[in-house]
N, C-alpha and C. Protein backbone atom coordinates (compact mmCIF):
# COMPACT_ATOMS: atom_id res chain seq x y z
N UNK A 1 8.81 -23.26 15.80
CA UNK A 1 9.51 -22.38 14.89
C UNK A 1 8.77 -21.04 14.80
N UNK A 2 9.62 -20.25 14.85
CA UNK A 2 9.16 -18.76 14.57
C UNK A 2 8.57 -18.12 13.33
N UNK A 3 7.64 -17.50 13.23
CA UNK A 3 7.30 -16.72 11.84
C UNK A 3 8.54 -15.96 11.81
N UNK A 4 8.90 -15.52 10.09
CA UNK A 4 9.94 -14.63 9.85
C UNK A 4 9.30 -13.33 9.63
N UNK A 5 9.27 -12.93 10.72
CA UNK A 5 8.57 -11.11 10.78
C UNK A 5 8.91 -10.23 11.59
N UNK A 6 9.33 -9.20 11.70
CA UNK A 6 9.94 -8.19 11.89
C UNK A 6 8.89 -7.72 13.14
N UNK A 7 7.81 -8.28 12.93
CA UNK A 7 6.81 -7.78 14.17
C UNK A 7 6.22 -8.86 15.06
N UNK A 8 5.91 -8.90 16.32
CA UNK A 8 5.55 -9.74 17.50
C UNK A 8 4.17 -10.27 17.19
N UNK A 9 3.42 -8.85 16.49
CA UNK A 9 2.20 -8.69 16.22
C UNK A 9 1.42 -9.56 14.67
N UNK A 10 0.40 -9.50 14.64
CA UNK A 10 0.36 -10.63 13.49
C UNK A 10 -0.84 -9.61 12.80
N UNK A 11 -0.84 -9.42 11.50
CA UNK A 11 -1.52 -8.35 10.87
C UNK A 11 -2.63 -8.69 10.50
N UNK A 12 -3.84 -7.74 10.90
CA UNK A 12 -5.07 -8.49 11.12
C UNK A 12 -6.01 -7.03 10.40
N UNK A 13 -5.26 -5.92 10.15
CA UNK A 13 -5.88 -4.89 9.97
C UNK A 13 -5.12 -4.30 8.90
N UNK A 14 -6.09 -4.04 7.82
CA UNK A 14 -5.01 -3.11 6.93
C UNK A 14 -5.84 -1.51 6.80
N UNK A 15 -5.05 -0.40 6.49
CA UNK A 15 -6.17 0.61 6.04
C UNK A 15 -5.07 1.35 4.71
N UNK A 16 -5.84 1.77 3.66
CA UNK A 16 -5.28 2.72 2.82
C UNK A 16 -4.93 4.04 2.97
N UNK A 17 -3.32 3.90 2.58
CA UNK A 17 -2.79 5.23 2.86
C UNK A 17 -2.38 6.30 1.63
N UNK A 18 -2.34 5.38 0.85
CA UNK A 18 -1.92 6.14 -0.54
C UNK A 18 -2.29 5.43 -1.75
N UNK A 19 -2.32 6.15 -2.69
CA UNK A 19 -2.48 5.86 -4.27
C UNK A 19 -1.20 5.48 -4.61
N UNK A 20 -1.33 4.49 -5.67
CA UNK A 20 0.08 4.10 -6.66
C UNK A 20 -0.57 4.57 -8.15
N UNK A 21 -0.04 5.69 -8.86
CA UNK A 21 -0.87 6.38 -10.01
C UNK A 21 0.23 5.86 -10.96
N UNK A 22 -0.23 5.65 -12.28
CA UNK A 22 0.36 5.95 -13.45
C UNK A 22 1.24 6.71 -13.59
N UNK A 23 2.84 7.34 -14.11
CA UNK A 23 2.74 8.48 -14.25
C UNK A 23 2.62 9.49 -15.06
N UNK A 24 2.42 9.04 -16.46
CA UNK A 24 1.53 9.65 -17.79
C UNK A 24 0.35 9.85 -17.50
N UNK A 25 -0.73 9.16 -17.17
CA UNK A 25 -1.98 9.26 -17.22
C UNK A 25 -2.24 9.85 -15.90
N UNK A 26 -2.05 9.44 -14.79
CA UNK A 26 -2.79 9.57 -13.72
C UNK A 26 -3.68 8.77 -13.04
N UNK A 27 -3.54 7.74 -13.90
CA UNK A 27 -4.70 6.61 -13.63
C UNK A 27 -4.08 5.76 -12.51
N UNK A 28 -5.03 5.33 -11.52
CA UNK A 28 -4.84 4.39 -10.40
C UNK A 28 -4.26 3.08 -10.60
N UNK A 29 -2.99 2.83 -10.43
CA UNK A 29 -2.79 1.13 -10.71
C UNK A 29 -3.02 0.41 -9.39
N UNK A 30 -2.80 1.06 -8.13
CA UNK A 30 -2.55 0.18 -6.97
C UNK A 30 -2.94 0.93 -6.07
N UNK A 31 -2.95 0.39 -4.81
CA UNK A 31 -3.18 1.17 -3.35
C UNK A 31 -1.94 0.86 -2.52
N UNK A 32 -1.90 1.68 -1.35
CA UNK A 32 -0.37 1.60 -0.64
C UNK A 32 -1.23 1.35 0.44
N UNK A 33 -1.12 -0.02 1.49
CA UNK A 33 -1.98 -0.13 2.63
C UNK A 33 -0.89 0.01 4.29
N UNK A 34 -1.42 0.17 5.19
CA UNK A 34 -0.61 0.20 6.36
C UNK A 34 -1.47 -0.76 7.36
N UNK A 35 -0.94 -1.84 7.63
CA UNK A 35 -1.07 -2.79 8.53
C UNK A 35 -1.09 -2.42 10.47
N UNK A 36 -1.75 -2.96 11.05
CA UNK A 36 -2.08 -2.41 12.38
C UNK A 36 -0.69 -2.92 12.94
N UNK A 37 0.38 -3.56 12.24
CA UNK A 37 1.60 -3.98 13.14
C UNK A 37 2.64 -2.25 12.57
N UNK A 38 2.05 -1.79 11.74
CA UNK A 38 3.06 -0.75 11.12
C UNK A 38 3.63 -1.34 9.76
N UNK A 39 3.58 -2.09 9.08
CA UNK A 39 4.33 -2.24 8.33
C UNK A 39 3.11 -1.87 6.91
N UNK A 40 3.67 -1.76 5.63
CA UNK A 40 3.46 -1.15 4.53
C UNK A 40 3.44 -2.10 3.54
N UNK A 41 2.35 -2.03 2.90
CA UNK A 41 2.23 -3.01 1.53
C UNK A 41 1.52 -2.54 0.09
N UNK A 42 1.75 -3.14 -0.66
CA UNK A 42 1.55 -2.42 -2.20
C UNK A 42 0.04 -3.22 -2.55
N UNK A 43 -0.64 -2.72 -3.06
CA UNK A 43 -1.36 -3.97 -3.86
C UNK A 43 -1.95 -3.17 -5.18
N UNK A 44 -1.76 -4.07 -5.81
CA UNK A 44 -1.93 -3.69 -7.69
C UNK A 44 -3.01 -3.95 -7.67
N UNK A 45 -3.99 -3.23 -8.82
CA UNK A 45 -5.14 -3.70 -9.10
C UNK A 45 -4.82 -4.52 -10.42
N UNK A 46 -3.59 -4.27 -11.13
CA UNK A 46 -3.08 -5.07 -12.21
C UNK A 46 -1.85 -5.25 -12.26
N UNK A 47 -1.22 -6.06 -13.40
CA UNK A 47 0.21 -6.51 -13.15
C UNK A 47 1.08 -5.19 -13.88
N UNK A 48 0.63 -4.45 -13.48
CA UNK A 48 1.32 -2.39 -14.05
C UNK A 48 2.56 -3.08 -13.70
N UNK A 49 3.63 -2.81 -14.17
CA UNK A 49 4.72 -2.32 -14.07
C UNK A 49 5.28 -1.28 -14.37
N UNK A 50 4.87 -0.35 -14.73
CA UNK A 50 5.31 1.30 -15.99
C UNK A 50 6.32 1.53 -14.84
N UNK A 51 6.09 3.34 -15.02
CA UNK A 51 6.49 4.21 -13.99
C UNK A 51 5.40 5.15 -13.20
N UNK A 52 5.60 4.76 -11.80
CA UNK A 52 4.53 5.13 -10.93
C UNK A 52 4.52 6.17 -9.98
N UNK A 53 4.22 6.98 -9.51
CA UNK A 53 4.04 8.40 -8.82
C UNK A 53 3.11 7.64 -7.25
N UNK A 54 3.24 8.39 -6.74
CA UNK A 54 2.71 7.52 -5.01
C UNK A 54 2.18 8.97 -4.78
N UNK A 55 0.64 9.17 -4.17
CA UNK A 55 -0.02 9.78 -3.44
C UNK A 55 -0.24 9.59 -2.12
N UNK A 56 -0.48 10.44 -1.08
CA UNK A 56 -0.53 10.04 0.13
C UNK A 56 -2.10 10.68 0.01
N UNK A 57 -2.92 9.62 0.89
CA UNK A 57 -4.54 10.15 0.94
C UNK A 57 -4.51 10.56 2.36
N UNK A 58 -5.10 11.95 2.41
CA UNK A 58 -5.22 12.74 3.45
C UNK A 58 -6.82 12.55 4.37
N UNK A 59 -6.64 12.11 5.32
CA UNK A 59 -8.16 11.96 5.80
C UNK A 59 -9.14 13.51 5.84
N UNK A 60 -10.39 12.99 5.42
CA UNK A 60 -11.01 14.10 5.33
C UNK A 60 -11.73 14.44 6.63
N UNK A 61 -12.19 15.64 6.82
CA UNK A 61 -12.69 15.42 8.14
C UNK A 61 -14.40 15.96 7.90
């Protein structure tokens, strides 16, 4: 039987691409990660539900 995934590839790598902020405060609830297959995932540092604003983190050089 097949995994149900959209990719061939099996995700073994994640890196952070963005902030999930508050959007009153500004405060960090979550990170936005990108998986080495391409695909995109949320992860909370708490069970936030509010209303949230998304940053994209720009690599520094």
């Amino acid at each position: 039987m097949e995994r149900a995934t959209h990719c061939d590839e099996d995700r073994l790598e994640a890196k952070a691409i963005g902030r999930i902020l508050d959007r009153h405060s500004g405060k960090v609830v979550g990170w936005i990660y990108e998986w080495n297959t391409g695909e995109r995932s949320r992860m909370w540092i708490t069970n936030y539900r509010g209303r949230v604003v998304y940053e994209e983190i720009t690599p520094t050089q």
